[in-house]
PDB file of N, CA and C in Angstrom:
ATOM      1  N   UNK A   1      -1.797   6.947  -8.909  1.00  0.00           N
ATOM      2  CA  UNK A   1      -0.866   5.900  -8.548  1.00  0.00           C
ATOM      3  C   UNK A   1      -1.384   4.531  -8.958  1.00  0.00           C
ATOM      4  N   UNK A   2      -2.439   4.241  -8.595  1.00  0.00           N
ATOM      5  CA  UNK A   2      -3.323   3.024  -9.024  1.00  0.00           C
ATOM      6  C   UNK A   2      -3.210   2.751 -10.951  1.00  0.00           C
ATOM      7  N   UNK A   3      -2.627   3.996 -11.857  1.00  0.00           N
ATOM      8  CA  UNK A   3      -2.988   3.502 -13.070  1.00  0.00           C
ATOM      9  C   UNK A   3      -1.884   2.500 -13.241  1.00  0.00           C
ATOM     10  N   UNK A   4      -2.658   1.426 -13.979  1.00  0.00           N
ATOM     11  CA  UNK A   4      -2.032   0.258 -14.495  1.00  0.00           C
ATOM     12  C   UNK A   4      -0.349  -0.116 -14.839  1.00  0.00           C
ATOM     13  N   UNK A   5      -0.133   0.963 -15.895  1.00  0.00           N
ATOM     14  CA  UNK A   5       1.118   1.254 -16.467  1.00  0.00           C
ATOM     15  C   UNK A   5       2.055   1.626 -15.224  1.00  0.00           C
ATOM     16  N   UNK A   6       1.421   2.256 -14.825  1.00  0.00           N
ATOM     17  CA  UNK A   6       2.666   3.024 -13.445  1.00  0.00           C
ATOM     18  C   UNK A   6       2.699   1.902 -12.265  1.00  0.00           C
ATOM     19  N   UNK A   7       1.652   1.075 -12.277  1.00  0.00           N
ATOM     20  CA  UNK A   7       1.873  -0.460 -11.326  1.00  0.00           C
ATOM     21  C   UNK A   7       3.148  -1.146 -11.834  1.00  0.00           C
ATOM     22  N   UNK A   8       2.838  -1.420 -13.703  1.00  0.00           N
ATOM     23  CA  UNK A   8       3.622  -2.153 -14.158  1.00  0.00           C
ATOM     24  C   UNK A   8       4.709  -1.456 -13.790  1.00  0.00           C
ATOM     25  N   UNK A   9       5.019  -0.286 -14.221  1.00  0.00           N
ATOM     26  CA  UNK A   9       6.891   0.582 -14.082  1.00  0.00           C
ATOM     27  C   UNK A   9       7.046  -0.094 -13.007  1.00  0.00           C
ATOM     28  N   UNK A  10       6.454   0.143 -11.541  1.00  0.00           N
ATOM     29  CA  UNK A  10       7.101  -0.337 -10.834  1.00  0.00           C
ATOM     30  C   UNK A  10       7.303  -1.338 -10.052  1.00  0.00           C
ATOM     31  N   UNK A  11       6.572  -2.311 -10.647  1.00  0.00           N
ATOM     32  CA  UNK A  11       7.266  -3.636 -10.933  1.00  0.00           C
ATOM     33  C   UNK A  11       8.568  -4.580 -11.877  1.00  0.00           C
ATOM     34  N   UNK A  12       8.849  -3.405 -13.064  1.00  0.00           N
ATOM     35  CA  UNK A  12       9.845  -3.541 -13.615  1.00  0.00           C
ATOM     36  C   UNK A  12      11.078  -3.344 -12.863  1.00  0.00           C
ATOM     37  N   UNK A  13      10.239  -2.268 -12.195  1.00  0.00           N
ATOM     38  CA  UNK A  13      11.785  -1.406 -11.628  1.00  0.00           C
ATOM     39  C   UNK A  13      11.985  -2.290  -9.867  1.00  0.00           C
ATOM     40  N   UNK A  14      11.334  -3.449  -9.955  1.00  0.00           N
ATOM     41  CA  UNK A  14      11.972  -3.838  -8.329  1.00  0.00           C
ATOM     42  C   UNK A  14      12.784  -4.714  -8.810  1.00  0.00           C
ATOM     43  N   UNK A  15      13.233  -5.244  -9.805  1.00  0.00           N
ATOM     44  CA  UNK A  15      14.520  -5.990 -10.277  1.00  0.00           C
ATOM     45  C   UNK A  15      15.701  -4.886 -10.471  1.00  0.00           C
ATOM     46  N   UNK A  16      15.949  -3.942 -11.171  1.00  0.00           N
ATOM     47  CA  UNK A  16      16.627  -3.540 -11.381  1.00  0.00           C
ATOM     48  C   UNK A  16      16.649  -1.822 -12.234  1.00  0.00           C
ATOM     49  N   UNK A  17      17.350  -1.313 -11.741  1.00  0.00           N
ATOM     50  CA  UNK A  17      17.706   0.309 -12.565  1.00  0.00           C
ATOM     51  C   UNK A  17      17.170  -0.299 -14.240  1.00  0.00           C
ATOM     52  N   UNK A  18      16.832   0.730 -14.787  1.00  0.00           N
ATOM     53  CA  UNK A  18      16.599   0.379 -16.158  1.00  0.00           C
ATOM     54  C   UNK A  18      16.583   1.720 -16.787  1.00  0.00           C
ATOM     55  N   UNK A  19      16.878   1.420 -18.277  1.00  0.00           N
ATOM     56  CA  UNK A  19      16.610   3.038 -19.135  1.00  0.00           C
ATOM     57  C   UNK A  19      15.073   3.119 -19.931  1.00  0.00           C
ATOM     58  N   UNK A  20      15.463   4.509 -19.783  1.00  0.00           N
ATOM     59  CA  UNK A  20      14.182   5.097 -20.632  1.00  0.00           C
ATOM     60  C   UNK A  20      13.643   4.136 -21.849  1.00  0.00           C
ATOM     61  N   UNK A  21      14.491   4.071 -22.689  1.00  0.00           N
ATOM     62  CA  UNK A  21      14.352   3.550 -23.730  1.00  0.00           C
ATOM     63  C   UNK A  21      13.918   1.430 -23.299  1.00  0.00           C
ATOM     64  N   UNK A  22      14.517   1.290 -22.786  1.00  0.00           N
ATOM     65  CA  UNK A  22      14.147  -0.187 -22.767  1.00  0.00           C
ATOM     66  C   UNK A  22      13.115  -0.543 -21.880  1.00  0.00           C
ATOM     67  N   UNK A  23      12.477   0.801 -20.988  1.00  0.00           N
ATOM     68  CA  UNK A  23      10.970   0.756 -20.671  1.00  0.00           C
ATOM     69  C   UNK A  23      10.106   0.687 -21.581  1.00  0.00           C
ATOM     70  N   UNK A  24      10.623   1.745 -22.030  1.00  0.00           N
ATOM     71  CA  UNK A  24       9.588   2.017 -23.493  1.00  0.00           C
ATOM     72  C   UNK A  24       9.009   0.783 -24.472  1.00  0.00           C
ATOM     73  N   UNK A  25      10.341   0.124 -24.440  1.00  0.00           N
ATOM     74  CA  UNK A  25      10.124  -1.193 -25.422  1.00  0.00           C
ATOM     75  C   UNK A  25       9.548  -2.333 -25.044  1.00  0.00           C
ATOM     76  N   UNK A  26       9.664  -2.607 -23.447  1.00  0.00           N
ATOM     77  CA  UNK A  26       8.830  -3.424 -22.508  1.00  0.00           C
ATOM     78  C   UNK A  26       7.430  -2.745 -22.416  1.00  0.00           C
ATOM     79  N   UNK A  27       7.073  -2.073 -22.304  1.00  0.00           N
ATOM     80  CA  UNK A  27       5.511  -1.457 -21.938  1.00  0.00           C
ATOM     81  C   UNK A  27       4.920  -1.087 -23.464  1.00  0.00           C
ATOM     82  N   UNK A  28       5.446  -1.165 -24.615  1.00  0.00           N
ATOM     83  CA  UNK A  28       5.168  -1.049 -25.602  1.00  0.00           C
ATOM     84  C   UNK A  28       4.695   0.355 -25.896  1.00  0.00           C
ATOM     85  N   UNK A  29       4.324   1.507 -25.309  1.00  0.00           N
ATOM     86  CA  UNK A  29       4.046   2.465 -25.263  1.00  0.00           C
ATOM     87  C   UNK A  29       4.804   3.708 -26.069  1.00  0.00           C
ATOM     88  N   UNK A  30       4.170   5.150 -26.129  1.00  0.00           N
ATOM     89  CA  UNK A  30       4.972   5.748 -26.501  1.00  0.00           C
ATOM     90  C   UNK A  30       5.807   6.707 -26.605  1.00  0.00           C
ATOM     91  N   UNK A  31       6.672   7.006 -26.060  1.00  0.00           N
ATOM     92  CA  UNK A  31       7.721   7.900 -25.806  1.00  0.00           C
ATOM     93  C   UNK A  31       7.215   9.131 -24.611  1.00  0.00           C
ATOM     94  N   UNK A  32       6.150   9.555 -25.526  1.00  0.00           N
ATOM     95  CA  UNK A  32       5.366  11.178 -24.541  1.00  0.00           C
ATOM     96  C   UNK A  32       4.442  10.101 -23.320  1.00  0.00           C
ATOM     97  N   UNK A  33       4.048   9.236 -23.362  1.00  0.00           N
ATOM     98  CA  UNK A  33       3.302   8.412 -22.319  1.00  0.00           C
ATOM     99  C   UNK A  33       4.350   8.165 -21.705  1.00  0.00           C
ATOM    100  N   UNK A  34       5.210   7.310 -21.823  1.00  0.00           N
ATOM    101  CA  UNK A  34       6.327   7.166 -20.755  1.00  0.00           C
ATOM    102  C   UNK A  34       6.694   8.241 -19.830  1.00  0.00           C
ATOM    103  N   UNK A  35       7.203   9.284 -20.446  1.00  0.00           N
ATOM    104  CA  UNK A  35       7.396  10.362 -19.897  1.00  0.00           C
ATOM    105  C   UNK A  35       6.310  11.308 -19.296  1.00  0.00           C
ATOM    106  N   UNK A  36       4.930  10.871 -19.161  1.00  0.00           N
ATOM    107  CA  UNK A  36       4.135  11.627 -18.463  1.00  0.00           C
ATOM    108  C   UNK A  36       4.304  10.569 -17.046  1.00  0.00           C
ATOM    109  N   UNK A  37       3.837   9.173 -17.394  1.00  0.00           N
ATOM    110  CA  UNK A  37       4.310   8.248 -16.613  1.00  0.00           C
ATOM    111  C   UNK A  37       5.115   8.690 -15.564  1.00  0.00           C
ATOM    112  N   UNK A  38       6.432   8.545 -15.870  1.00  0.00           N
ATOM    113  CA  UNK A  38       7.694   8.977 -15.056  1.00  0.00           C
ATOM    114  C   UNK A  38       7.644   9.973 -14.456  1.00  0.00           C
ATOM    115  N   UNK A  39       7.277  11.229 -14.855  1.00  0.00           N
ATOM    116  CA  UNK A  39       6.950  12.597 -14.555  1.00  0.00           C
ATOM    117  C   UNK A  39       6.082  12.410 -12.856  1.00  0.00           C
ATOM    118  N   UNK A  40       4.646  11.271 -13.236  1.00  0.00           N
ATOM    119  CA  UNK A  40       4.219  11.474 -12.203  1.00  0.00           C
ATOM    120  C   UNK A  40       4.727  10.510 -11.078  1.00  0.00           C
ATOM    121  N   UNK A  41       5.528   9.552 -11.316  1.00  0.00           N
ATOM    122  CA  UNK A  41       6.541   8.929 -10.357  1.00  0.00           C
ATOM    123  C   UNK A  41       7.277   9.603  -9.943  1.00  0.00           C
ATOM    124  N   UNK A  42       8.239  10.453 -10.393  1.00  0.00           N
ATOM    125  CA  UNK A  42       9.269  11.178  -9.876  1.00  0.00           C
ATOM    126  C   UNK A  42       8.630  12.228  -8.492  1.00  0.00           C
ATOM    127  N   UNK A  43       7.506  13.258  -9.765  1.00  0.00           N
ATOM    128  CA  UNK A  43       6.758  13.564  -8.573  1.00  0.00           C
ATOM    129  C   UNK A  43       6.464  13.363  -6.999  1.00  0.00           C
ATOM    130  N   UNK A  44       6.312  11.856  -7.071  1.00  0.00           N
ATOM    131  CA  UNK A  44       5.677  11.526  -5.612  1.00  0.00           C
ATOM    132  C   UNK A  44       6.691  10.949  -5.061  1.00  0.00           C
ATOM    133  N   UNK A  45       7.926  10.656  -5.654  1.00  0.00           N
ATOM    134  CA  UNK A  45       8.817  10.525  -4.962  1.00  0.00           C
ATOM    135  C   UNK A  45       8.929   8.554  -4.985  1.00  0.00           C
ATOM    136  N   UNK A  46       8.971   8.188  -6.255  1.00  0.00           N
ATOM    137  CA  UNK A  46       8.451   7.140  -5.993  1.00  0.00           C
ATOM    138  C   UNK A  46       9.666   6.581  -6.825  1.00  0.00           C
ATOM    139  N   UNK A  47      10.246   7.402  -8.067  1.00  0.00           N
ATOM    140  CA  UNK A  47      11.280   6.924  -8.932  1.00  0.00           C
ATOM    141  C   UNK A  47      12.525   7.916  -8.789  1.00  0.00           C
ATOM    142  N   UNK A  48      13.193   7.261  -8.967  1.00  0.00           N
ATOM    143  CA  UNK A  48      14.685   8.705  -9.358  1.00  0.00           C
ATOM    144  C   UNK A  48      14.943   8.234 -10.483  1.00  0.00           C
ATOM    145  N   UNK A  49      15.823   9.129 -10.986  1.00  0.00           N
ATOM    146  CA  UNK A  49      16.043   9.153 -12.639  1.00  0.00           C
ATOM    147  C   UNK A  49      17.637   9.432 -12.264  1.00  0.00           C
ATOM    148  N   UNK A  50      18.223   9.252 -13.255  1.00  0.00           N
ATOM    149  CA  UNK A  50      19.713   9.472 -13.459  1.00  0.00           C
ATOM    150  C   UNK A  50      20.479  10.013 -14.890  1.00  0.00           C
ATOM    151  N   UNK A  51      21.167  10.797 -15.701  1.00  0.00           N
ATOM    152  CA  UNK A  51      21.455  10.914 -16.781  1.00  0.00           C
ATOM    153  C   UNK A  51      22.705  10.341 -17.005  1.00  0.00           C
ATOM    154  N   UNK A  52      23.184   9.666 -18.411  1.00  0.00           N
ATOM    155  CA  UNK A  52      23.944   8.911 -18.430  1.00  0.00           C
ATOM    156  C   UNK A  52      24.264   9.473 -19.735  1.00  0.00           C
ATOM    157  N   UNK A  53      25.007  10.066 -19.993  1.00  0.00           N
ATOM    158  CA  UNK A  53      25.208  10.984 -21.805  1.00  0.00           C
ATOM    159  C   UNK A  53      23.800  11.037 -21.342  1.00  0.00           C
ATOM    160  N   UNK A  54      23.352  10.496 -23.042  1.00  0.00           N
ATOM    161  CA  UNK A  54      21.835  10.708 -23.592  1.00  0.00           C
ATOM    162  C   UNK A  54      20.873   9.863 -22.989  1.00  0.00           C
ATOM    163  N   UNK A  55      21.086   9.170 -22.301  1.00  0.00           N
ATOM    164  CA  UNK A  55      20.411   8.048 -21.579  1.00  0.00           C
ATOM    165  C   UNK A  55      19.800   8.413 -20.182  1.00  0.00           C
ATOM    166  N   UNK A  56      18.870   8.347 -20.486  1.00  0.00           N
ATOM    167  CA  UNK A  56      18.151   8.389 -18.808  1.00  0.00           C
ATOM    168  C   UNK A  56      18.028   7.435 -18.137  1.00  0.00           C
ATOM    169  N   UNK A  57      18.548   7.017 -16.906  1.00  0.00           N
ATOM    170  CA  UNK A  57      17.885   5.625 -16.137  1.00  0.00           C
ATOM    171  C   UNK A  57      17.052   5.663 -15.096  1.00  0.00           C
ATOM    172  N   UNK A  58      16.506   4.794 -14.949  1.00  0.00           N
ATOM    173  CA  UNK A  58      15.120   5.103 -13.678  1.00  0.00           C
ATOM    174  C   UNK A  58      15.661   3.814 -12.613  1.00  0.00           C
ATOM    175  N   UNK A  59      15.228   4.282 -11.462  1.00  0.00           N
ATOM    176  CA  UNK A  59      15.128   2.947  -9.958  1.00  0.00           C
ATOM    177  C   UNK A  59      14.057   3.307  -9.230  1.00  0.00           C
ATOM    178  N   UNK A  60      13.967   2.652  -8.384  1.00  0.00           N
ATOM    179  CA  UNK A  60      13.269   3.238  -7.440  1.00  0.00           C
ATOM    180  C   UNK A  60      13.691   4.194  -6.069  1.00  0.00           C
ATOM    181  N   UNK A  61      12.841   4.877  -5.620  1.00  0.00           N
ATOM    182  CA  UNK A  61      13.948   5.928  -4.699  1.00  0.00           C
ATOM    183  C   UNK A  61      13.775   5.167  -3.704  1.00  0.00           C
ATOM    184  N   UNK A  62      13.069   4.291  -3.383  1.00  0.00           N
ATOM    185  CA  UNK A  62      13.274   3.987  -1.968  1.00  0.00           C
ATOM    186  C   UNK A  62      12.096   1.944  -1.843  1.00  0.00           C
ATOM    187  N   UNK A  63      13.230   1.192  -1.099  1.00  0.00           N
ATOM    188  CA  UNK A  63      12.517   0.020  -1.351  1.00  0.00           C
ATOM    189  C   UNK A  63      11.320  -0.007  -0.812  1.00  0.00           C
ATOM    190  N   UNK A  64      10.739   0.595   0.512  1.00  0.00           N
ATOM    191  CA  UNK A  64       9.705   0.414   1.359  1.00  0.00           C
ATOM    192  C   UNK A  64       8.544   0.793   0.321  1.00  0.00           C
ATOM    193  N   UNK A  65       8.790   1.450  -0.970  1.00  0.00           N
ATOM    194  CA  UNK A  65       7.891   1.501  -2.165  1.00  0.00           C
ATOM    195  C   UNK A  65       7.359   0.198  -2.527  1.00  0.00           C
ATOM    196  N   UNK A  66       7.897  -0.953  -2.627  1.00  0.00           N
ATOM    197  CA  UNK A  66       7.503  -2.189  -2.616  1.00  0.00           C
ATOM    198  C   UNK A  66       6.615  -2.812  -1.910  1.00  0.00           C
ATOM    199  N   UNK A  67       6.325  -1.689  -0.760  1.00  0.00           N
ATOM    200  CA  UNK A  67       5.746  -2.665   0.377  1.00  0.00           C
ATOM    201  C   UNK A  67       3.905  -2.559   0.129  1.00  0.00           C
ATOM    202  N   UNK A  68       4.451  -1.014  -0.313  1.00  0.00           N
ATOM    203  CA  UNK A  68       3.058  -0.658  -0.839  1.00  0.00           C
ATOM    204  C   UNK A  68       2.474  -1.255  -2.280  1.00  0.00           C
ATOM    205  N   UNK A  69       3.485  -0.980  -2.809  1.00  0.00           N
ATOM    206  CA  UNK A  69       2.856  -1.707  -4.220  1.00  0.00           C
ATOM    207  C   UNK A  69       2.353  -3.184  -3.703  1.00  0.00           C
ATOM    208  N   UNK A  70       3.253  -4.433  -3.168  1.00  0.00           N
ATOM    209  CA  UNK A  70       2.454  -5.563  -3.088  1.00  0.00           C
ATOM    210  C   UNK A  70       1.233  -5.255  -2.480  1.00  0.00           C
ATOM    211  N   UNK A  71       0.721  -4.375  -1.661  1.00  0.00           N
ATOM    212  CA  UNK A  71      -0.881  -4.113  -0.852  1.00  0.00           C
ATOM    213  C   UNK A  71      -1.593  -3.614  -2.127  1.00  0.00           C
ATOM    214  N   UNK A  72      -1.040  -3.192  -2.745  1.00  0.00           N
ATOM    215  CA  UNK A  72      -2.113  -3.013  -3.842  1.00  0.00           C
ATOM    216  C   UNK A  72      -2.512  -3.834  -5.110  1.00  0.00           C
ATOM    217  N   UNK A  73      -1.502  -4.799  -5.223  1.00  0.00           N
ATOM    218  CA  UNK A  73      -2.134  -5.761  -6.254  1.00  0.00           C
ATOM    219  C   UNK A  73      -2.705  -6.711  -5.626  1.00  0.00           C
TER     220      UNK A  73
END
């Protein structure tokens, strides 16, 4: 939970739902990293995902996720 990238996701994601793809392009990263990323967010229950056609979108599942993230930066 502590790795960097997955801080950043979810700090992206306390503004707003966002897609796969325009994470990708903000975190500069690449495609299979994102998606291990996400993988282990979803996991813990930390992101939901949504399908949209071909589009995946991510939020967060729950705001009190925030509360924790600010204790950790």
């Amino acid at each position: 939970m502590a790795n960097p990238k997955r801080l950043q996701i979810i700090n992206i994601l306390r503004e707003k739902e966002i897609s796969a793809g325009e994470l990708q392009r903000i975190l500069k990263i690449p495609k299979a990293n994102l998606s291990q990323h996400m993988a282990v967010l979803k996991q813990k229950g930390i992101v939901v995902a949504r399908r949209e056609g071909n589009t995946v979108y991510f939020r967060l599942a729950r705001p009190k996720i925030l509360k924790a993230y600010d204790i950790m930066r």
